[in-house]
PDB file of N, CA and C in Angstrom:
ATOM      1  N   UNK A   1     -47.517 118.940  87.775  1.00  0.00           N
ATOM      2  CA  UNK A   1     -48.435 117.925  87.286  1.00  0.00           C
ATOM      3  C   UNK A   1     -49.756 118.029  88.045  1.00  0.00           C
ATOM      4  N   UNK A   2     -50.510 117.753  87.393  1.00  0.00           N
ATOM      5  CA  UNK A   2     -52.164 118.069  87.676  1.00  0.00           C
ATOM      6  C   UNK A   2     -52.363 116.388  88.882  1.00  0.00           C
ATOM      7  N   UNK A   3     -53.029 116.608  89.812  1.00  0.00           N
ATOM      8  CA  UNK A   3     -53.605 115.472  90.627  1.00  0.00           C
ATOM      9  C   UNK A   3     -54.467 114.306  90.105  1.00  0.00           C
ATOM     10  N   UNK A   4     -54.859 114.347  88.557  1.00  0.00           N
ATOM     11  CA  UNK A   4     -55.334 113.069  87.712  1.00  0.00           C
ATOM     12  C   UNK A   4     -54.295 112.551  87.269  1.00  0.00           C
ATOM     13  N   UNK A   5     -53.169 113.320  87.195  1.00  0.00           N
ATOM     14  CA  UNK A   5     -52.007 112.493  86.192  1.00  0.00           C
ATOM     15  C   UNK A   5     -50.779 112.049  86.996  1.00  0.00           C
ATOM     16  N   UNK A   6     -50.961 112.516  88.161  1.00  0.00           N
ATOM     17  CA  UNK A   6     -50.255 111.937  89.245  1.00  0.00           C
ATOM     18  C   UNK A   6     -50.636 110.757  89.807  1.00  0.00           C
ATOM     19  N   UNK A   7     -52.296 110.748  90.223  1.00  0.00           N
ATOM     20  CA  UNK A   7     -53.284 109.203  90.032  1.00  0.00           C
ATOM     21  C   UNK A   7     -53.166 107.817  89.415  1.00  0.00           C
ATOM     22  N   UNK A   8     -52.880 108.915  87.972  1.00  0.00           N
ATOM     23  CA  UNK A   8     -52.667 107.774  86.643  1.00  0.00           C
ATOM     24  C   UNK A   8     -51.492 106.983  86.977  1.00  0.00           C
ATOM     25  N   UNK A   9     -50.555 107.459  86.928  1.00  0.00           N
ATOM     26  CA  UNK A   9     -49.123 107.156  87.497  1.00  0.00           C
ATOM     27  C   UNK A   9     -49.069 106.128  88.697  1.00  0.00           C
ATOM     28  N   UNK A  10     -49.645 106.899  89.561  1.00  0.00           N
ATOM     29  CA  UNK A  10     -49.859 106.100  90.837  1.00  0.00           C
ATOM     30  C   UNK A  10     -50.586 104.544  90.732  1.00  0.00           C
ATOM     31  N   UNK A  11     -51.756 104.477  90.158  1.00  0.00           N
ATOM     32  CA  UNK A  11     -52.510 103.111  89.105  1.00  0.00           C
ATOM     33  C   UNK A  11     -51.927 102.429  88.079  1.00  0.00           C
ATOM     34  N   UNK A  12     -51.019 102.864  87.136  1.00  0.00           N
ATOM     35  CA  UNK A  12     -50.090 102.582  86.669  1.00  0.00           C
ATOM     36  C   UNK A  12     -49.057 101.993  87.065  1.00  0.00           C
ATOM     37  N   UNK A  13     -48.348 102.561  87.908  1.00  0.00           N
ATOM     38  CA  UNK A  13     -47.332 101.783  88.716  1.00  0.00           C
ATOM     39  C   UNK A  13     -47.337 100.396  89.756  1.00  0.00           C
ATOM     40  N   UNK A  14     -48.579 100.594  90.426  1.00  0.00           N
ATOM     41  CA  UNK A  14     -48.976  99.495  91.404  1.00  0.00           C
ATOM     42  C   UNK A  14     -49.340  98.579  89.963  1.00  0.00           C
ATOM     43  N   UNK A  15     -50.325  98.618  89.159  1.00  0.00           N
ATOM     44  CA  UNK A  15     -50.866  97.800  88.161  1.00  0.00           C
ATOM     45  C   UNK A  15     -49.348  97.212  87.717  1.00  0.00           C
ATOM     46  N   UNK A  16     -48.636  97.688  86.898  1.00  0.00           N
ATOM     47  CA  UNK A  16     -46.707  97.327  86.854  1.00  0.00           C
ATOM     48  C   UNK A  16     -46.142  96.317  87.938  1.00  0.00           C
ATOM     49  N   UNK A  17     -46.622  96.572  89.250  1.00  0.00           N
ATOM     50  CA  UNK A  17     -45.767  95.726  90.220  1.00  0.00           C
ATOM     51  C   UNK A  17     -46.779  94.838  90.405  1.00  0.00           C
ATOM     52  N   UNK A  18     -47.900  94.784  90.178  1.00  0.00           N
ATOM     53  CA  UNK A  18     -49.011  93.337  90.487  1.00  0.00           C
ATOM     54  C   UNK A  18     -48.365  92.444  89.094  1.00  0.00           C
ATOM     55  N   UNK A  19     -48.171  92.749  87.862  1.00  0.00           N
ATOM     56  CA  UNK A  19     -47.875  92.106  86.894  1.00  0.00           C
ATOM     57  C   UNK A  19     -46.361  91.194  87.306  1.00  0.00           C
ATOM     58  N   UNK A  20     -45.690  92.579  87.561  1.00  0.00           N
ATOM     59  CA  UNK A  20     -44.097  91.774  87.793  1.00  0.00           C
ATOM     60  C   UNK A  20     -43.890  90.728  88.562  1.00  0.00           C
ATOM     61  N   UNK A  21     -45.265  90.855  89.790  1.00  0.00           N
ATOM     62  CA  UNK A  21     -44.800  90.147  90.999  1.00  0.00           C
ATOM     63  C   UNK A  21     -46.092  88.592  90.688  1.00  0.00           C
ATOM     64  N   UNK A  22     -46.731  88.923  89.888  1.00  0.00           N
ATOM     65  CA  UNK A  22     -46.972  87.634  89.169  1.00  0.00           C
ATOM     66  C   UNK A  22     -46.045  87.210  88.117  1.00  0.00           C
ATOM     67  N   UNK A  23     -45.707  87.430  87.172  1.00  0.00           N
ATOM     68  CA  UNK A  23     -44.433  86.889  86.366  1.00  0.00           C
ATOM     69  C   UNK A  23     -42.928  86.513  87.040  1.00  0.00           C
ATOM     70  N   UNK A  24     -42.746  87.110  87.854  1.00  0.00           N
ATOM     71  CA  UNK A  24     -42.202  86.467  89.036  1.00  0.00           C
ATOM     72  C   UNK A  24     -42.231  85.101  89.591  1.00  0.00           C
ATOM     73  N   UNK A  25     -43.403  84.905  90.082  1.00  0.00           N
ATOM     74  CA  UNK A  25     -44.033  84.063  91.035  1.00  0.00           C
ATOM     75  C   UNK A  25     -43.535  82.806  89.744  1.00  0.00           C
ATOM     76  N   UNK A  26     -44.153  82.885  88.916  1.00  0.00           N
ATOM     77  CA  UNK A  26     -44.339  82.080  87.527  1.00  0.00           C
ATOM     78  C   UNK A  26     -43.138  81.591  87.452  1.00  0.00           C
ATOM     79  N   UNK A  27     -42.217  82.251  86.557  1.00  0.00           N
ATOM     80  CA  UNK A  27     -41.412  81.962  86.715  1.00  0.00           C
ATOM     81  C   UNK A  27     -39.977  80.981  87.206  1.00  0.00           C
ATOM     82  N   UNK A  28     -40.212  81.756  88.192  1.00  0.00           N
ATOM     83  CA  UNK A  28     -39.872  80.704  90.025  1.00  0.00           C
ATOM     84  C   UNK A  28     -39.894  79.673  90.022  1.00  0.00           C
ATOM     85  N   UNK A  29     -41.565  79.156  89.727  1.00  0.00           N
ATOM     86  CA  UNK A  29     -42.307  77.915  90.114  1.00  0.00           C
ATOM     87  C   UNK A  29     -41.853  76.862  88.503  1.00  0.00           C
ATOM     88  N   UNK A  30     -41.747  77.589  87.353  1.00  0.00           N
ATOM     89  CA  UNK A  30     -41.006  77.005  86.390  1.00  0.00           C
ATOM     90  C   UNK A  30     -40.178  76.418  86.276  1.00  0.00           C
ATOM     91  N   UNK A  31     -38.756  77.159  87.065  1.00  0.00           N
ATOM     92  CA  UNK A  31     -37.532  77.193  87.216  1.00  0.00           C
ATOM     93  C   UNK A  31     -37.129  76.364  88.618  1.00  0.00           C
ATOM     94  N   UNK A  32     -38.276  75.945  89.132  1.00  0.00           N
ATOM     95  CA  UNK A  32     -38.403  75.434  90.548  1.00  0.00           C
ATOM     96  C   UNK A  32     -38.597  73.927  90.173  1.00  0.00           C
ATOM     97  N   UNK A  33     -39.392  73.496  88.995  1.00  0.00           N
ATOM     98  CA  UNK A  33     -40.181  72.633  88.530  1.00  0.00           C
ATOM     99  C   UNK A  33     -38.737  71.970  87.188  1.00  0.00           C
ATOM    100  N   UNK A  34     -37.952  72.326  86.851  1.00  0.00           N
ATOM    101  CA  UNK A  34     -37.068  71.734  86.093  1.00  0.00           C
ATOM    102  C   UNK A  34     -36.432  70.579  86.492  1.00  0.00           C
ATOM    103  N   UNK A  35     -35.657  70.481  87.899  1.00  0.00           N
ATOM    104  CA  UNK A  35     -34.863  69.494  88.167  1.00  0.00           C
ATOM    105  C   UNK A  35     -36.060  68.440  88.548  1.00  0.00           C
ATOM    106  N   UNK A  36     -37.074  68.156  88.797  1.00  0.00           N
ATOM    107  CA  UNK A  36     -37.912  67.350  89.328  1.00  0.00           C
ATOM    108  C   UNK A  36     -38.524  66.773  87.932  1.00  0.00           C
ATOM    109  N   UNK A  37     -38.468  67.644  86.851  1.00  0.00           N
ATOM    110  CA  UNK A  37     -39.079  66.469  85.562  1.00  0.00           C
ATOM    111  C   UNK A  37     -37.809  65.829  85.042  1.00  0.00           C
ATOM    112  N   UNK A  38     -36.342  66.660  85.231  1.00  0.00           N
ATOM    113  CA  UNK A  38     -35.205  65.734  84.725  1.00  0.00           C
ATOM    114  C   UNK A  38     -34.961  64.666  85.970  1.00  0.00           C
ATOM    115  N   UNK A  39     -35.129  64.412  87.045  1.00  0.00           N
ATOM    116  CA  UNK A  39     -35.362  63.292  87.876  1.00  0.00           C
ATOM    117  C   UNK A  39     -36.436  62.188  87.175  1.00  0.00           C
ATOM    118  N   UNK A  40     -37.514  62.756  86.875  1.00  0.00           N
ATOM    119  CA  UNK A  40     -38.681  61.615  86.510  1.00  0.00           C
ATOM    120  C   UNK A  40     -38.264  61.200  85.356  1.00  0.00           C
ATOM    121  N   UNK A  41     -37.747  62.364  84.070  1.00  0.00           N
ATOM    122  CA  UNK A  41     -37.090  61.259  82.779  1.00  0.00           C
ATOM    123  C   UNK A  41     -35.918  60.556  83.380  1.00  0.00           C
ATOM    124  N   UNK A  42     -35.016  60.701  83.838  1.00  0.00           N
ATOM    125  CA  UNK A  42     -34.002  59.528  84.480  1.00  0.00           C
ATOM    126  C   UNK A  42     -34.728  58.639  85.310  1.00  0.00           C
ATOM    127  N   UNK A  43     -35.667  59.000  86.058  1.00  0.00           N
ATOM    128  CA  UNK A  43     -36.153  57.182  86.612  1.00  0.00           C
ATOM    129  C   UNK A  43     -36.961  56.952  85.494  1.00  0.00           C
ATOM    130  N   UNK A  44     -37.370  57.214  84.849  1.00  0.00           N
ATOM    131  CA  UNK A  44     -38.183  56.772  83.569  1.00  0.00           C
ATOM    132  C   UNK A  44     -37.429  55.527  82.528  1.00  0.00           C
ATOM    133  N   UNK A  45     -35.718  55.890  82.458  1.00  0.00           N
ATOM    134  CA  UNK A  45     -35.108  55.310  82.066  1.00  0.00           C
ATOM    135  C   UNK A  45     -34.086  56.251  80.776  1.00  0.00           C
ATOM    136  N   UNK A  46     -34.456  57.660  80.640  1.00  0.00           N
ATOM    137  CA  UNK A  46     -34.181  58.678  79.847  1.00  0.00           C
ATOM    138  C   UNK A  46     -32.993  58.809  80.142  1.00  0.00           C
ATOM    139  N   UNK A  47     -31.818  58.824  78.986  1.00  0.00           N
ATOM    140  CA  UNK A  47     -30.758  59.476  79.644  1.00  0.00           C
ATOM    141  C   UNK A  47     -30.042  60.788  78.882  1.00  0.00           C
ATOM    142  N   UNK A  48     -29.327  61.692  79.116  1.00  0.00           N
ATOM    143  CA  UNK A  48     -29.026  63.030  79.401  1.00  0.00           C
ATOM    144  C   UNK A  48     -29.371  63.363  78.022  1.00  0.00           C
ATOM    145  N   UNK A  49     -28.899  62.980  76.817  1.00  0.00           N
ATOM    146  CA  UNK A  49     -29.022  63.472  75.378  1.00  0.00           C
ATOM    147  C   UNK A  49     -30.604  63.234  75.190  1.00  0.00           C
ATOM    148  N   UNK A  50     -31.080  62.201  75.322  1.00  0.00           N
ATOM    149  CA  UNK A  50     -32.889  62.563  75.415  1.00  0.00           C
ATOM    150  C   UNK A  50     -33.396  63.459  76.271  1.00  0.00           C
ATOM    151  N   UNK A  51     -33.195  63.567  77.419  1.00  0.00           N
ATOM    152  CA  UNK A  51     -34.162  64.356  78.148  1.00  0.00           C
ATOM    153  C   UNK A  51     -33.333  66.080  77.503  1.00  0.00           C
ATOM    154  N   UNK A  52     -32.390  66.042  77.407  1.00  0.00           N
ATOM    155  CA  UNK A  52     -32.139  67.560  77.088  1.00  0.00           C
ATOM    156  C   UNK A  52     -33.132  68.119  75.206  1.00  0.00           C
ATOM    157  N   UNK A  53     -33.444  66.744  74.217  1.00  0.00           N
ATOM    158  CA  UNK A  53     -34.201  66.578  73.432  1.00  0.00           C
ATOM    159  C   UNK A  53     -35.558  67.274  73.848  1.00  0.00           C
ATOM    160  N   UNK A  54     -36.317  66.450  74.866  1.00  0.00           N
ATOM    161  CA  UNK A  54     -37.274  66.532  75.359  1.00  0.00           C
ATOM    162  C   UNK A  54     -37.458  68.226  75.495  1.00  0.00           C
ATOM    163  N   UNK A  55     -36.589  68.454  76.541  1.00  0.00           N
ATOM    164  CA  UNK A  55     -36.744  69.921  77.246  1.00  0.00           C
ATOM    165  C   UNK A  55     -36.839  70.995  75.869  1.00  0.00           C
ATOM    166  N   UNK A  56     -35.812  70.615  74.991  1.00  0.00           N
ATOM    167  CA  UNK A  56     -35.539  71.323  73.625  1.00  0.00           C
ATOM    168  C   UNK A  56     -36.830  71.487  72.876  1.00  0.00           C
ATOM    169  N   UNK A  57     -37.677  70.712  72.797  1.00  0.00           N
ATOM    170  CA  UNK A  57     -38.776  70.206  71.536  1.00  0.00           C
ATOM    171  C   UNK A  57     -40.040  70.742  72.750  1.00  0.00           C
ATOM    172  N   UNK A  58     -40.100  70.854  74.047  1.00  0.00           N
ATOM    173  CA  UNK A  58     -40.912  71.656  75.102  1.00  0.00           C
ATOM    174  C   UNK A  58     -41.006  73.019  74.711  1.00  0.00           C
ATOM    175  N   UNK A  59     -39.668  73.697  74.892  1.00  0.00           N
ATOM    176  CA  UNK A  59     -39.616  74.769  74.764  1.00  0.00           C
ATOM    177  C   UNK A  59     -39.628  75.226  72.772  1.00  0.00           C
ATOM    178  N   UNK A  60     -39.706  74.857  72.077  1.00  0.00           N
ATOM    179  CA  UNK A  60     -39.961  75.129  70.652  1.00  0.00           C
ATOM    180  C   UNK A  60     -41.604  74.963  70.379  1.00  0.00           C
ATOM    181  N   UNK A  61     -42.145  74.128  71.087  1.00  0.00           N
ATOM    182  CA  UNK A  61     -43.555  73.986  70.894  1.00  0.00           C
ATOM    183  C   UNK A  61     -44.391  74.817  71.485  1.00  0.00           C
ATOM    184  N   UNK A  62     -43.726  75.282  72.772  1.00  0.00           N
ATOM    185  CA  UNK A  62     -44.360  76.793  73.598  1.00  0.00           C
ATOM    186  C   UNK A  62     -43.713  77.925  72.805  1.00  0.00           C
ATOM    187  N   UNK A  63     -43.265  77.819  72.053  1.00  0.00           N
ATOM    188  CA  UNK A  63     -42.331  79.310  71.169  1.00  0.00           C
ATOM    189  C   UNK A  63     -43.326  79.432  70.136  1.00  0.00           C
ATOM    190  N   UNK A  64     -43.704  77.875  69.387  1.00  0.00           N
ATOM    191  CA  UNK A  64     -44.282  78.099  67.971  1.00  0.00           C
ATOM    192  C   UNK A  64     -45.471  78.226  69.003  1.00  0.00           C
ATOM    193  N   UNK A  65     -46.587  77.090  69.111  1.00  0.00           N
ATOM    194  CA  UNK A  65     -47.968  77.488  69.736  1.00  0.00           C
ATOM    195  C   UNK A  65     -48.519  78.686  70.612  1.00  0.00           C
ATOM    196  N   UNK A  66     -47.564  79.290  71.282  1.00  0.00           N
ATOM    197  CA  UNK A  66     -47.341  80.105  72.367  1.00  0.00           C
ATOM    198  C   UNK A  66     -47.789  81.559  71.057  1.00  0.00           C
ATOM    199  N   UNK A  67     -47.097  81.788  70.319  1.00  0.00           N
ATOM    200  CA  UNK A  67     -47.181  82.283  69.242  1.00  0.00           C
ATOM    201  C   UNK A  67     -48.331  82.262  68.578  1.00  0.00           C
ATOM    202  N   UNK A  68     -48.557  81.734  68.145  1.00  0.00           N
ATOM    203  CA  UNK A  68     -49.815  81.282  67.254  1.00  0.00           C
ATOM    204  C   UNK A  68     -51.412  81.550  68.281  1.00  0.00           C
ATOM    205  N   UNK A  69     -51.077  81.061  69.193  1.00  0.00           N
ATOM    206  CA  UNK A  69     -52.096  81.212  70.113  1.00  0.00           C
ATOM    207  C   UNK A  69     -52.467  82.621  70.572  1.00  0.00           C
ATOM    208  N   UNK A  70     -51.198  82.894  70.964  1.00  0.00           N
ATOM    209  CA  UNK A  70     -51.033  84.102  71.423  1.00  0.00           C
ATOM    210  C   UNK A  70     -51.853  85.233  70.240  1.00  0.00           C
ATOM    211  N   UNK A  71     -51.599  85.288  69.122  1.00  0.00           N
ATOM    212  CA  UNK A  71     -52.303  86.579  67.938  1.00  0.00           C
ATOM    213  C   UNK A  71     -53.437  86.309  67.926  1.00  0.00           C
ATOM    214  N   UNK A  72     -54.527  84.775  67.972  1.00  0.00           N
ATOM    215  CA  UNK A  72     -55.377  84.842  68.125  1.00  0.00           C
ATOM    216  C   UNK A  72     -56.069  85.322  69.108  1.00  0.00           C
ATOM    217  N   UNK A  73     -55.707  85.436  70.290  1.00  0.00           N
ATOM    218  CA  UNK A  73     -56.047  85.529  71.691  1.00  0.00           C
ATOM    219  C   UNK A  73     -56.190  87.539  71.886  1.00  0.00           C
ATOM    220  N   UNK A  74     -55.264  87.904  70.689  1.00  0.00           N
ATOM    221  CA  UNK A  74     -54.969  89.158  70.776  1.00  0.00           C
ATOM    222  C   UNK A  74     -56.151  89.965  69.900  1.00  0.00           C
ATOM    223  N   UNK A  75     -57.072  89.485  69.034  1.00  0.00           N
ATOM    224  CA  UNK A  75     -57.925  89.723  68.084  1.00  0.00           C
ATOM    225  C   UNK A  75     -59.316  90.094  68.611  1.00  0.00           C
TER     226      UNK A  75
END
């Protein structure tokens, strides 16, 4: 292999692990952030069949908008 395409690779790969290790991070802090909003709907007065509603109709509205947003964003 020629020393530009070994480069490429090399920029490529680090660029790969800056992404992962932000989607990572994300992630985490998501998955970090769950039990602390099902605490606030239970002191709120929410109980288990609503807040699992809630979380349900969260995640469908980031699926559809997330979507939608997303192709425009891609244009």
């Amino acid at each position: 292999m020629s020393k530009r395409v070994v480069f490429m690779l090399m920029v490529f790969c680090w660029i790969l692990y800056q992404l992962l290790w932000y989607d990572a991070c994300c992630a985490a802090g998501d998955w970090l952030q769950g039990p602390y909003v099902y605490a606030l709907y239970s002191f709120y007065g929410y109980d288990k069949g609503d807040i699992g509603r809630l979380f349900i109709a969260g995640f469908g509205s980031s699926m559809l908008f997330g979507t939608i947003v997303g192709s425009f964003a891609d244009r």
